[in-house]
N, C-alpha and C. Protein backbone atom coordinates (compact mmCIF):
# COMPACT_ATOMS: atom_id res chain seq x y z
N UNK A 1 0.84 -1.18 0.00
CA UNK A 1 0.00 0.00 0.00
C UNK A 1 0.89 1.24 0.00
N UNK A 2 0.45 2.60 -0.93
CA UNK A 2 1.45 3.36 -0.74
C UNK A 2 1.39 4.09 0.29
N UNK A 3 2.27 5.43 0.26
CA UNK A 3 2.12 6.38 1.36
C UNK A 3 0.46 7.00 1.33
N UNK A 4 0.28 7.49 0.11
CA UNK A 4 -0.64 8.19 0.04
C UNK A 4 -2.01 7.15 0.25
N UNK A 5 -1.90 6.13 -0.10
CA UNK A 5 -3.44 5.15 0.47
C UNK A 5 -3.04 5.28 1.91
N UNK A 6 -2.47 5.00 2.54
CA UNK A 6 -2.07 4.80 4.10
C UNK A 6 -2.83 6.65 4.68
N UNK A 7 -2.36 7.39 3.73
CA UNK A 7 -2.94 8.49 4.49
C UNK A 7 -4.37 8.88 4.47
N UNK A 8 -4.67 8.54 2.97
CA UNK A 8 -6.40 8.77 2.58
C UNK A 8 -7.22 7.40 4.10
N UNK A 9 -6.30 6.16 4.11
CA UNK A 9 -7.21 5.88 4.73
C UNK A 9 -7.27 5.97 6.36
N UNK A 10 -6.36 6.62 6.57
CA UNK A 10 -6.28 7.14 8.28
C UNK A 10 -7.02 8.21 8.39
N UNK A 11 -7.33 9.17 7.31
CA UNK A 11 -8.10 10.32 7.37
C UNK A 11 -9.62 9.61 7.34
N UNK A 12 -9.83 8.57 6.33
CA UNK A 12 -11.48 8.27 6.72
C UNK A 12 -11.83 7.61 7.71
N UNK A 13 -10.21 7.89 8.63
CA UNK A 13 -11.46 7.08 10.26
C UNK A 13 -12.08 8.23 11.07
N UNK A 14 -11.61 9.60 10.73
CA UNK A 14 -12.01 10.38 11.70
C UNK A 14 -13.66 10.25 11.21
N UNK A 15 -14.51 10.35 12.64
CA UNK A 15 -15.32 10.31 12.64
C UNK A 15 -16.53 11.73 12.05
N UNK A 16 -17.14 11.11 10.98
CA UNK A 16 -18.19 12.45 10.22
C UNK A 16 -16.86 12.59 9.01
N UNK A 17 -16.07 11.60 8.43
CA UNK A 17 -14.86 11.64 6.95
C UNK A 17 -16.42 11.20 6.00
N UNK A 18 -16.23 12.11 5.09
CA UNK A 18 -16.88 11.74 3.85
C UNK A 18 -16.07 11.38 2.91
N UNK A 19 -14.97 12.05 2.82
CA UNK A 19 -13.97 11.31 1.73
C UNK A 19 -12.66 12.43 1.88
N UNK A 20 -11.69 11.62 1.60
CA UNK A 20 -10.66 11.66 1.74
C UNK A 20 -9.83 11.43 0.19
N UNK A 21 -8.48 12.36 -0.26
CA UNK A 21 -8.54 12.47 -2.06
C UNK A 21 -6.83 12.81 -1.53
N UNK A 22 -6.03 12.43 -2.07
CA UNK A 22 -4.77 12.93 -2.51
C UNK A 22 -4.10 13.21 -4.22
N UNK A 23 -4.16 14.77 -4.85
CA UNK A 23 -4.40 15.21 -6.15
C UNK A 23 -3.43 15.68 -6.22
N UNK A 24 -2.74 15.21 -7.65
CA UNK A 24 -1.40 16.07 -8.14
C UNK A 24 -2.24 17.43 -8.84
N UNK A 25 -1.38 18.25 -8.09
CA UNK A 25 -1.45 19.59 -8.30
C UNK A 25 -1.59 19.84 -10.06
N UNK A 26 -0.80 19.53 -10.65
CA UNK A 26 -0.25 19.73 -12.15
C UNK A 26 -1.37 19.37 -12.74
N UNK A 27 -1.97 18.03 -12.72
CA UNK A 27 -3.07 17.56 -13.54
C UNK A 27 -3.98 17.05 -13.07
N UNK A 28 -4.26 17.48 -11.90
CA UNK A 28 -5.66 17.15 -11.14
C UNK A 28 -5.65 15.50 -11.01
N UNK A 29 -4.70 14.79 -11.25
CA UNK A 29 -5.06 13.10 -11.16
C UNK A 29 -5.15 12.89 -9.42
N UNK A 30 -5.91 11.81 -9.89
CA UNK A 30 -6.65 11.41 -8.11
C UNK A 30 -5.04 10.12 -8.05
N UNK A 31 -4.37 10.62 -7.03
CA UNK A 31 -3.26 9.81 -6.70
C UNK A 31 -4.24 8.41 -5.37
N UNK A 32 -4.96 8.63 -4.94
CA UNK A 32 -5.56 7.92 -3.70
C UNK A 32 -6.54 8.58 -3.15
N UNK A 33 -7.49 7.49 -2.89
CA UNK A 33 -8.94 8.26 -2.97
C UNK A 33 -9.94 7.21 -1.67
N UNK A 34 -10.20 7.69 -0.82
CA UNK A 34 -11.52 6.50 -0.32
C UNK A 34 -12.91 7.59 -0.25
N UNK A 35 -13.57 6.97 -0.15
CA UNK A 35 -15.35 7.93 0.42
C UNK A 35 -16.21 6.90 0.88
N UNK A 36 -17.08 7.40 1.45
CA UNK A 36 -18.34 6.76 1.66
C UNK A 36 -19.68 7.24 0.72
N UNK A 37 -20.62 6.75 0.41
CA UNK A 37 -21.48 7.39 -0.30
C UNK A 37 -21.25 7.17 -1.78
N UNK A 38 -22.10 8.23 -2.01
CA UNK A 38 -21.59 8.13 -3.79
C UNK A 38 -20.61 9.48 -4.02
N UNK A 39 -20.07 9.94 -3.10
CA UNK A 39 -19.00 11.13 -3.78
C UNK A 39 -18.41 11.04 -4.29
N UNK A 40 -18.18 11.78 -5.93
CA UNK A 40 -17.32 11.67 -6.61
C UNK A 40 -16.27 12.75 -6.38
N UNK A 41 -15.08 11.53 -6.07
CA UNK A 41 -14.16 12.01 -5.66
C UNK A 41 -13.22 12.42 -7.01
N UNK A 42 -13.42 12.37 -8.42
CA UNK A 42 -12.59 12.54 -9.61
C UNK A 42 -13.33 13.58 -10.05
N UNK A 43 -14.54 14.29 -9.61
CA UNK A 43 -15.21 15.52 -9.75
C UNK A 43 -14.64 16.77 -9.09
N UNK A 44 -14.47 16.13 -7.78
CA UNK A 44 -14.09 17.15 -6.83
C UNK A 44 -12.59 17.03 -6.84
N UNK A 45 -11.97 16.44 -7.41
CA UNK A 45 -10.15 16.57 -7.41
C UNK A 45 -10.16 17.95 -8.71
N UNK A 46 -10.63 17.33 -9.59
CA UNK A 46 -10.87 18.54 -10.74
C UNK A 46 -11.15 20.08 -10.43
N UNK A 47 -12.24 19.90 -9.51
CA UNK A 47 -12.44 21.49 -9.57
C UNK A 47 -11.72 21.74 -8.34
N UNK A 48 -11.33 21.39 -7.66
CA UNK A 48 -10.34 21.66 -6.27
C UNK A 48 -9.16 22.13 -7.11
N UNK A 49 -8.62 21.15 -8.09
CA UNK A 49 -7.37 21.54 -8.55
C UNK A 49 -7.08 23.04 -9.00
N UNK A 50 -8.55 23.10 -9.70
CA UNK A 50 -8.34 24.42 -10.38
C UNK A 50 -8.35 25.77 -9.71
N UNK A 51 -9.10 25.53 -7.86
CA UNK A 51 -9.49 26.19 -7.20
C UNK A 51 -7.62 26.71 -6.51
N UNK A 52 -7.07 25.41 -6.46
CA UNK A 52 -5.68 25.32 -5.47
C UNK A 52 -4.90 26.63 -6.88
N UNK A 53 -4.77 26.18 -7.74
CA UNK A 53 -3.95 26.66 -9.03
C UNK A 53 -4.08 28.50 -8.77
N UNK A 54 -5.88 28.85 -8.40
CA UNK A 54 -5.39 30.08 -8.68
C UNK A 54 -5.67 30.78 -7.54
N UNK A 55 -5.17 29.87 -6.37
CA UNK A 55 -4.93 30.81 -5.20
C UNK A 55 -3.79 30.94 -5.02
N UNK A 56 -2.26 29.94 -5.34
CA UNK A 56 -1.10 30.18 -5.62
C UNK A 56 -1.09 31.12 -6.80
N UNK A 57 -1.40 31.18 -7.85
CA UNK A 57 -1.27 32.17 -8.59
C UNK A 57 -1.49 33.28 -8.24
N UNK A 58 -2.64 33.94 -7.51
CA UNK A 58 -3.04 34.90 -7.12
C UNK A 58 -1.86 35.57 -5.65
N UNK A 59 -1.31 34.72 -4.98
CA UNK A 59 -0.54 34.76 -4.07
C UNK A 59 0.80 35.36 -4.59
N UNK A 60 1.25 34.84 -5.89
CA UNK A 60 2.26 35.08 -6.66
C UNK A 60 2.12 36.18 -7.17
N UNK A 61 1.24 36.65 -7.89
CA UNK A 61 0.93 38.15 -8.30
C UNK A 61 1.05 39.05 -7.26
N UNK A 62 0.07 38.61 -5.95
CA UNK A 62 0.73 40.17 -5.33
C UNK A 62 2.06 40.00 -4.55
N UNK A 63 2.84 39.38 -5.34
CA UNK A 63 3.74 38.99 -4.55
C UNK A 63 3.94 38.26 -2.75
N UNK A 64 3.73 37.31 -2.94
CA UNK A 64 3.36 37.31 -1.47
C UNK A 64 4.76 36.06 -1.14
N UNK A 65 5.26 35.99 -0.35
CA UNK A 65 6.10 35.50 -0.06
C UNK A 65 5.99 34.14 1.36
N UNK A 66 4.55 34.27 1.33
CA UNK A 66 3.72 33.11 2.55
C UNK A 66 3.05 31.97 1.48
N UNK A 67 2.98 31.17 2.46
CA UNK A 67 2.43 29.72 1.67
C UNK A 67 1.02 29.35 2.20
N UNK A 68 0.54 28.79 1.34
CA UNK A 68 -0.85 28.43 1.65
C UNK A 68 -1.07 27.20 2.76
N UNK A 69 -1.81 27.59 4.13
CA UNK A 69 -1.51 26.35 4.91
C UNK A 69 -2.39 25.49 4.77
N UNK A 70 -3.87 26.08 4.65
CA UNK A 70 -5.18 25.15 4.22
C UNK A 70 -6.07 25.66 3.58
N UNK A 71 -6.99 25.29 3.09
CA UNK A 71 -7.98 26.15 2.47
C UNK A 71 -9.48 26.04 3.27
N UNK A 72 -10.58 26.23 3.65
CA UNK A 72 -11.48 26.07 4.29
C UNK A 72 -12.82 26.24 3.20
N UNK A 73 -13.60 25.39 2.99
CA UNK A 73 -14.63 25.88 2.20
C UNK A 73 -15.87 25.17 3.25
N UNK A 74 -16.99 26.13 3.47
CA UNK A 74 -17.86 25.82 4.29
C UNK A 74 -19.08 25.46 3.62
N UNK A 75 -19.93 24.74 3.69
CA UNK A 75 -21.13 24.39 2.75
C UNK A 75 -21.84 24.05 3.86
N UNK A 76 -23.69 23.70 4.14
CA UNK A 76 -24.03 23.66 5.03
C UNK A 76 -24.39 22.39 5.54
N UNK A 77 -23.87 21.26 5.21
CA UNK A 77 -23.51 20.11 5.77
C UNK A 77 -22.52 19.55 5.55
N UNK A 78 -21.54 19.95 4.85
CA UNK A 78 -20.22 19.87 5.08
C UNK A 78 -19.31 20.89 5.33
N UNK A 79 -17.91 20.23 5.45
CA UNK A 79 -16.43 21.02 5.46
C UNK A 79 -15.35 20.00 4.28
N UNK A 80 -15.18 21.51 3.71
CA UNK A 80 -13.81 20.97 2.61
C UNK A 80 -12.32 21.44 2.94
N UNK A 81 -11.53 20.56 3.58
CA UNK A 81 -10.40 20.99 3.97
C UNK A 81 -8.97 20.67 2.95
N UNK A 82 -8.22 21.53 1.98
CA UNK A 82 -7.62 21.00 1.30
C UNK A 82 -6.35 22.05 1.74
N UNK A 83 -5.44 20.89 1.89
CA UNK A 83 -4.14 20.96 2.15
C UNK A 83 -2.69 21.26 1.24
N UNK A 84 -2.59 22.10 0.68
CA UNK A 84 -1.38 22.03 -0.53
C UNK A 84 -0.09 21.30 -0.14
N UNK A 85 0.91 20.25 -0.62
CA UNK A 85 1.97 19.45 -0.32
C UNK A 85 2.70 20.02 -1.38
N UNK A 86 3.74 20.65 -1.04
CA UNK A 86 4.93 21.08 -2.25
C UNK A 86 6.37 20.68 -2.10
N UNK A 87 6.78 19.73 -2.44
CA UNK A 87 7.70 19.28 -2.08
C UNK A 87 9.06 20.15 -2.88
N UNK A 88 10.49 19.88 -3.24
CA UNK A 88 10.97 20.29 -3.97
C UNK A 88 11.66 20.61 -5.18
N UNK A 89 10.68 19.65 -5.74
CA UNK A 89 10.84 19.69 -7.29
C UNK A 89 9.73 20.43 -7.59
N UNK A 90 9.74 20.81 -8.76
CA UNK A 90 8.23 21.78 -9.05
C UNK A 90 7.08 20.48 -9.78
N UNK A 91 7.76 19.78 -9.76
CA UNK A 91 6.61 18.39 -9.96
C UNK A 91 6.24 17.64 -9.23
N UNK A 92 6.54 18.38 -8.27
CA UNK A 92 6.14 17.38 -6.74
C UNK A 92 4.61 17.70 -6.54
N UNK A 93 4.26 19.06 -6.33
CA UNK A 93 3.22 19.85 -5.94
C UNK A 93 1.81 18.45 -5.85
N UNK A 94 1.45 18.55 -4.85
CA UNK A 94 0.17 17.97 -4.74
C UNK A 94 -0.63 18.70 -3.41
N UNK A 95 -1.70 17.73 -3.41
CA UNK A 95 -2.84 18.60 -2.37
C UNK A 95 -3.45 17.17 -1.78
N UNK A 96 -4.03 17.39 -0.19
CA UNK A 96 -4.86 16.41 0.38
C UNK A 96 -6.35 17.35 0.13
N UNK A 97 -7.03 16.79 0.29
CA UNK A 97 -8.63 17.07 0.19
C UNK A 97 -9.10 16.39 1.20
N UNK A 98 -9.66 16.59 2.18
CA UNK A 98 -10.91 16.27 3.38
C UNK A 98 -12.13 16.85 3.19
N UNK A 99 -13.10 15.92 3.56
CA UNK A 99 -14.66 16.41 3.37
C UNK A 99 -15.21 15.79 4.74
N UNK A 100 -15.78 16.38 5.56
CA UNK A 100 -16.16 16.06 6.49
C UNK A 100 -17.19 16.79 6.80
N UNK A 101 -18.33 15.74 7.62
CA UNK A 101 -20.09 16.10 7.71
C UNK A 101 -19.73 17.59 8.42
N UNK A 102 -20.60 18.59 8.73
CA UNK A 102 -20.15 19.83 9.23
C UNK A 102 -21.16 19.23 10.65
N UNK A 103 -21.66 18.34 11.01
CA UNK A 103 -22.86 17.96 12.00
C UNK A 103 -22.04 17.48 13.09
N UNK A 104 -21.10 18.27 14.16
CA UNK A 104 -20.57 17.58 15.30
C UNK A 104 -19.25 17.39 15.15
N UNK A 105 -18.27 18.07 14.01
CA UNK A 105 -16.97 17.60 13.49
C UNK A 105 -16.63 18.90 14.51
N UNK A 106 -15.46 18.81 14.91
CA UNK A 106 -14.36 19.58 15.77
C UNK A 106 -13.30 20.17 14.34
N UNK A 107 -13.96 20.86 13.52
CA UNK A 107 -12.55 21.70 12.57
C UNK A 107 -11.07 21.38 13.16
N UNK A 108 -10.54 21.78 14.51
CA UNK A 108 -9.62 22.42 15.02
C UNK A 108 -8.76 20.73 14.90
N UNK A 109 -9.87 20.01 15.08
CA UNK A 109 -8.85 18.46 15.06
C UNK A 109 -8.92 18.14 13.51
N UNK A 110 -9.83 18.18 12.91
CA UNK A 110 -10.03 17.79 11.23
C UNK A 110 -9.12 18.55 10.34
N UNK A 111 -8.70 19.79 10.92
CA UNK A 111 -7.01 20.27 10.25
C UNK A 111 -6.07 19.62 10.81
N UNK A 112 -6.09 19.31 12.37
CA UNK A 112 -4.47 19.09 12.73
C UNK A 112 -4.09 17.58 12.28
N UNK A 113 -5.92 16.98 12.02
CA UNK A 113 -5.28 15.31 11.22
C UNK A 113 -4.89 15.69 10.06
N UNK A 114 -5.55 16.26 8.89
CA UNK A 114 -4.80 16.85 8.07
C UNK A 114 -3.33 17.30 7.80
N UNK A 115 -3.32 17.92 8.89
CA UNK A 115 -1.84 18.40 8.61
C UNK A 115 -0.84 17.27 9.20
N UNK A 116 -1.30 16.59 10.24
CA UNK A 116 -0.39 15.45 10.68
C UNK A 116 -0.56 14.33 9.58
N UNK A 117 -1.00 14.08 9.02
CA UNK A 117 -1.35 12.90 7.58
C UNK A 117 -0.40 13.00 6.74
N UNK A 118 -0.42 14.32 6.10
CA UNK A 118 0.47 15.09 5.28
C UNK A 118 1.61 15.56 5.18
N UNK A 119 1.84 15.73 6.49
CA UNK A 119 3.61 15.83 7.08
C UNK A 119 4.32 14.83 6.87
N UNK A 120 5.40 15.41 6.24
CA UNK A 120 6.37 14.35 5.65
C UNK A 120 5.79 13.09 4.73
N UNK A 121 5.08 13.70 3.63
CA UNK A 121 4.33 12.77 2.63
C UNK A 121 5.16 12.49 1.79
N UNK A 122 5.04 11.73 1.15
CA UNK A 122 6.10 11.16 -0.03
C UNK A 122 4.84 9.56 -0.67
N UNK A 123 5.09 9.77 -2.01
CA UNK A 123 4.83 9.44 -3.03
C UNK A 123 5.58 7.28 -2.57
């Protein structure tokens, strides 16, 4: 199993995980993916990708010299938590994606699994 299944599937134990996605930045491909339900998770890598693309871009224009730590998108029964991974090749760039029910989830832990999942990721 790789790194990245090992992480998608430690993220769908937290309790209220709808799905869990690890996406190369470059071409939106779903590197590792679990869900429950019918979420399409090759829908939402797509438009996430394009969402991640032009908030670094936009960061770059005004020059900004800070990195993106998470992104937060709120909907009213869920949370979309996507994580940018940039390693140091410029073809490294990827992203975690979390979706979690918004009904009883603790945010403050549903980032720090996030960010502990993702730390020190490798392919």
């Amino acid at each position: 199993m790789s790194n990245a299944q090992k992480a998608v599937d430690s993220l769908m134990e937290m309790d209220g995980a709808v799905a869990a996605i690890i996406v190369d930045l470059a071409s939106g491909m779903v590197l590792a993916q679990k869900s429950h339900g019918d979420f399409d998770t090759d829908a939402a890598a797509g438009g996430c990708t394009r969402m991640v693309q032009a908030q670094l871009d936009t960061l770059k224009l005004l020059g900004s010299l800070d990195k993106v730590e998470d992104m937060l998108i709120t909907l009213e029964h869920e949370l979309h938590l996507v994580r940018p991974i940039v390693k140091t090749g410029a073809g490294d760039a990827m992203f975690g994606y979390l979706v979690v029910s918004s009904s009883g989830i603790n945010l403050a832990m549903a980032r720090a699994l996030l960010k502990k999942e993702l730390a020190d990721f490798s392919l």
